[in-house]
N, C-alpha and C. Protein backbone atom coordinates (compact mmCIF):
# COMPACT_ATOMS: atom_id res chain seq x y z
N UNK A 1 -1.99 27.96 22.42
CA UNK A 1 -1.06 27.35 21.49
C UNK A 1 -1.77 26.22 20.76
N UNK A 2 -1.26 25.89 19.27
CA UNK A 2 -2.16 24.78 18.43
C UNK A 2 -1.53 23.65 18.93
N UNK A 3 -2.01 23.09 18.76
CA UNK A 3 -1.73 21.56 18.77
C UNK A 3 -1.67 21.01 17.30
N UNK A 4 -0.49 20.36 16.65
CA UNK A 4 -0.78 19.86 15.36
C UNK A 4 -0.60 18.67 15.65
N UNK A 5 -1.73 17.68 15.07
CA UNK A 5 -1.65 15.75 14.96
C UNK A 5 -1.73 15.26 14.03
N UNK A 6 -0.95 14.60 13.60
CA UNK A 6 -0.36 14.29 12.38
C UNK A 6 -0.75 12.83 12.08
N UNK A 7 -2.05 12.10 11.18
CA UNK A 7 -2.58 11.07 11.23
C UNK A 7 -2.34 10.36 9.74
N UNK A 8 -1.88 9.49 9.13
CA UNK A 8 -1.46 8.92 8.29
C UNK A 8 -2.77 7.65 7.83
N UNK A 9 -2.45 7.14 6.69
CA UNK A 9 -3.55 6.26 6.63
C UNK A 9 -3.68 4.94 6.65
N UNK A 10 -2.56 4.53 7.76
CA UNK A 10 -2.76 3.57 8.18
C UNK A 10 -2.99 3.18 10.11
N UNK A 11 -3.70 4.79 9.76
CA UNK A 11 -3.77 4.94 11.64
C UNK A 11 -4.63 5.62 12.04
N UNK A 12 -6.00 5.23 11.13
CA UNK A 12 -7.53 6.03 11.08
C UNK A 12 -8.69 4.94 11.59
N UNK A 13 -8.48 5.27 13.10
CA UNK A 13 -8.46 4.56 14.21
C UNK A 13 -9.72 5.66 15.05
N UNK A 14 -10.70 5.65 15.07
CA UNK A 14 -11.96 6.76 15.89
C UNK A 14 -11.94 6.18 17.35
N UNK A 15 -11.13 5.10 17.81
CA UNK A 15 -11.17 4.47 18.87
C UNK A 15 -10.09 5.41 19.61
N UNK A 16 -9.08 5.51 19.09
CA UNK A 16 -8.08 6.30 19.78
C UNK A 16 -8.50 7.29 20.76
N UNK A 17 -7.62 7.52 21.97
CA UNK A 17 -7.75 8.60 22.86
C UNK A 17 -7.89 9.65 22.41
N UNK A 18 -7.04 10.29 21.47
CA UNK A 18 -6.86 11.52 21.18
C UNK A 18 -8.48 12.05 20.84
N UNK A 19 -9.53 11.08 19.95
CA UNK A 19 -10.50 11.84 19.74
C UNK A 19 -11.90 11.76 20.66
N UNK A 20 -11.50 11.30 22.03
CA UNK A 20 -12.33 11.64 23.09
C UNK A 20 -13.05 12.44 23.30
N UNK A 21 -12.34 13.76 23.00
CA UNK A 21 -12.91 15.32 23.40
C UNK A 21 -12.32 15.81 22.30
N UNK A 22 -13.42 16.77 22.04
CA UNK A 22 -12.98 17.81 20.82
C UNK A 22 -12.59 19.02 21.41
N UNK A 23 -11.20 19.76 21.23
CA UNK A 23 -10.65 20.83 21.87
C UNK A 23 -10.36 22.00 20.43
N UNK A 24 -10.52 22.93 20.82
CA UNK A 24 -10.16 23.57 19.53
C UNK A 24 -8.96 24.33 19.56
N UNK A 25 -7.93 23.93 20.03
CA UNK A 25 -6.49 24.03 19.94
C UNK A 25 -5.73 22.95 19.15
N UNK A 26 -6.85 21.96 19.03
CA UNK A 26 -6.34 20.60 18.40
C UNK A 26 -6.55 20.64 17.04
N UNK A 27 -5.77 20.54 15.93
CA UNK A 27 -5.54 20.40 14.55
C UNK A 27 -5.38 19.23 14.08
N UNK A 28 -6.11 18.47 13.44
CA UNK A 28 -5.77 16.87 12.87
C UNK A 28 -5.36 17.54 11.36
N UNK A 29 -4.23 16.59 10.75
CA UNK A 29 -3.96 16.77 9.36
C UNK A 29 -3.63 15.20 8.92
N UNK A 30 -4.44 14.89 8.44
CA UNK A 30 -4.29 13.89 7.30
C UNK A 30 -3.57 13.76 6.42
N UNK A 31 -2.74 12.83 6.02
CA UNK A 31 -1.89 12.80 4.81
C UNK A 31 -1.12 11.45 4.35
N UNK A 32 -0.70 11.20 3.21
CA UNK A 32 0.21 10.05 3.45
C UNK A 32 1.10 10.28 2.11
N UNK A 33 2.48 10.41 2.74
CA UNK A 33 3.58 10.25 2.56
C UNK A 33 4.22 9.68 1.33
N UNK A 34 4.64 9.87 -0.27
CA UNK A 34 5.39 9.65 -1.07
C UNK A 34 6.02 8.03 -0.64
N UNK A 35 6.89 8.00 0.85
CA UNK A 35 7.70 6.92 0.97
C UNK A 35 6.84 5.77 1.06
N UNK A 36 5.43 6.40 1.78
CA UNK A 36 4.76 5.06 2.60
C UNK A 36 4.19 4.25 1.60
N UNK A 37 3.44 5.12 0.28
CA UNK A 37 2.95 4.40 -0.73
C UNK A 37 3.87 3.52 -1.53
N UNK A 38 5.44 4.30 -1.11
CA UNK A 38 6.39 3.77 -2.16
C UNK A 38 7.37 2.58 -2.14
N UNK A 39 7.28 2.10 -0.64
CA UNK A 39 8.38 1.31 -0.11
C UNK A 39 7.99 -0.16 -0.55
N UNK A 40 6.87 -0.90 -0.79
CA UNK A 40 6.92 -1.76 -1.88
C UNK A 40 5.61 -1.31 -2.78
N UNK A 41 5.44 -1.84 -3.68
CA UNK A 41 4.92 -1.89 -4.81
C UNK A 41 3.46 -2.27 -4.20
N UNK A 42 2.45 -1.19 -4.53
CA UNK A 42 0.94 -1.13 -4.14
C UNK A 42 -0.01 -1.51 -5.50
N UNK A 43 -1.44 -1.80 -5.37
CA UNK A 43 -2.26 -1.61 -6.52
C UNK A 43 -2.71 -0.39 -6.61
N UNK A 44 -3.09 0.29 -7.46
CA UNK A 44 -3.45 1.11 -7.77
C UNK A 44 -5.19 1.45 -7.03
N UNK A 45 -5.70 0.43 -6.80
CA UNK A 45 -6.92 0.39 -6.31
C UNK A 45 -6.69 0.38 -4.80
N UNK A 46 -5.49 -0.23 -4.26
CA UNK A 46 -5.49 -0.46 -3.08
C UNK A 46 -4.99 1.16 -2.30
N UNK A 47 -4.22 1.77 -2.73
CA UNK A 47 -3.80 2.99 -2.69
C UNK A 47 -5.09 3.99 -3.29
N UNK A 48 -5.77 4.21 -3.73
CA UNK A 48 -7.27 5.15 -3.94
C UNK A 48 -7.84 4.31 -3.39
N UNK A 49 -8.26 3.00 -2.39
CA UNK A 49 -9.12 2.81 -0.87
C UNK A 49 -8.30 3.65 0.32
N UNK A 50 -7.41 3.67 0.29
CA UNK A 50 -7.06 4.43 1.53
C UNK A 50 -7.22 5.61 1.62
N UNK A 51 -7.09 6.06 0.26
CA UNK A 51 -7.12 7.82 -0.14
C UNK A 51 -8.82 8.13 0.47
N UNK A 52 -9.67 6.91 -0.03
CA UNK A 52 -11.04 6.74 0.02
C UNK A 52 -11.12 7.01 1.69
N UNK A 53 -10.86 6.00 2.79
CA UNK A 53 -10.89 5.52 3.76
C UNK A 53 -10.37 6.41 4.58
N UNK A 54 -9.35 7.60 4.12
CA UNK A 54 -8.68 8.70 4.89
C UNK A 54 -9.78 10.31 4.67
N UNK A 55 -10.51 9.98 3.58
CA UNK A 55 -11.42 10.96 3.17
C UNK A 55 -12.54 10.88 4.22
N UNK A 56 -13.12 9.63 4.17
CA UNK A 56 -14.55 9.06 5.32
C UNK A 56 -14.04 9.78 7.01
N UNK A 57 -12.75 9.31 7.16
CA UNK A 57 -12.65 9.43 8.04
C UNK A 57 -12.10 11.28 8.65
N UNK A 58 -11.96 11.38 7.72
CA UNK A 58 -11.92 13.18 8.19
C UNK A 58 -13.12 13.59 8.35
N UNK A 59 -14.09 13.01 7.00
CA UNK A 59 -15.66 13.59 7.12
C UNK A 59 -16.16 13.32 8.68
N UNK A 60 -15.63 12.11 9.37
CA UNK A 60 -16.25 11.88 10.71
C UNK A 60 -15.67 12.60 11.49
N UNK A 61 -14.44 13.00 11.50
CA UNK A 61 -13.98 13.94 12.62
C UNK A 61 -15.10 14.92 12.50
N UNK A 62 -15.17 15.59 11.24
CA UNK A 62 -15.47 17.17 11.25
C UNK A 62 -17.06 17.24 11.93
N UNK A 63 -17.74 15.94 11.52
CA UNK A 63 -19.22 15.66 12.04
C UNK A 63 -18.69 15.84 13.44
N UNK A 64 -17.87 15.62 14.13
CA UNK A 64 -17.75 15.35 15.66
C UNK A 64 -17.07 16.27 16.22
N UNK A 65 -17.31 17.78 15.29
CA UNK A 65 -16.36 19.12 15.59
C UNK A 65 -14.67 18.57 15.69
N UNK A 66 -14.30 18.38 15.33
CA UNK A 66 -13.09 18.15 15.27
C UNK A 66 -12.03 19.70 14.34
N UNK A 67 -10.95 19.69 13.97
CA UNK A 67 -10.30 20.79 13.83
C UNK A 67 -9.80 19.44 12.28
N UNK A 68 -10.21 19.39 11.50
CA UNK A 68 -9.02 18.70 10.56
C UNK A 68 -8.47 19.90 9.14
């Protein structure tokens, strides 16, 4: 059975347990949310660093076999 983990970008964290061991039942999906960008008023730069910062950090899962 998959496992889906659902990581947002304010929770791109390589310290976390979850990426201890790489299992390949495990699915990471990255994403962030319409509301989260929307609930107050962001810069435009500050919102494309995270987009940036959620990109880096998938590239490191996948270096570390990860499932993203």
């Amino acid at each position: 059975m998959r496992i889906l983990r659902l990581i947002l970008g304010d929770q791109l964290n390589q310290s976390h347990s979850w990426f201890n061991k790489q299992d390949d039942d495990i699915l990471y999906v990255l994403m962030e949310i319409k509301q989260e960008t929307n609930y107050v008023l962001h810069h435009a730069q500050k919102i494309i660093a995270i987009f940036a910062a959620m990109r880096n950090f998938k590239e490191d899962l996948l270096k570390k076999n990860h499932h993203v």
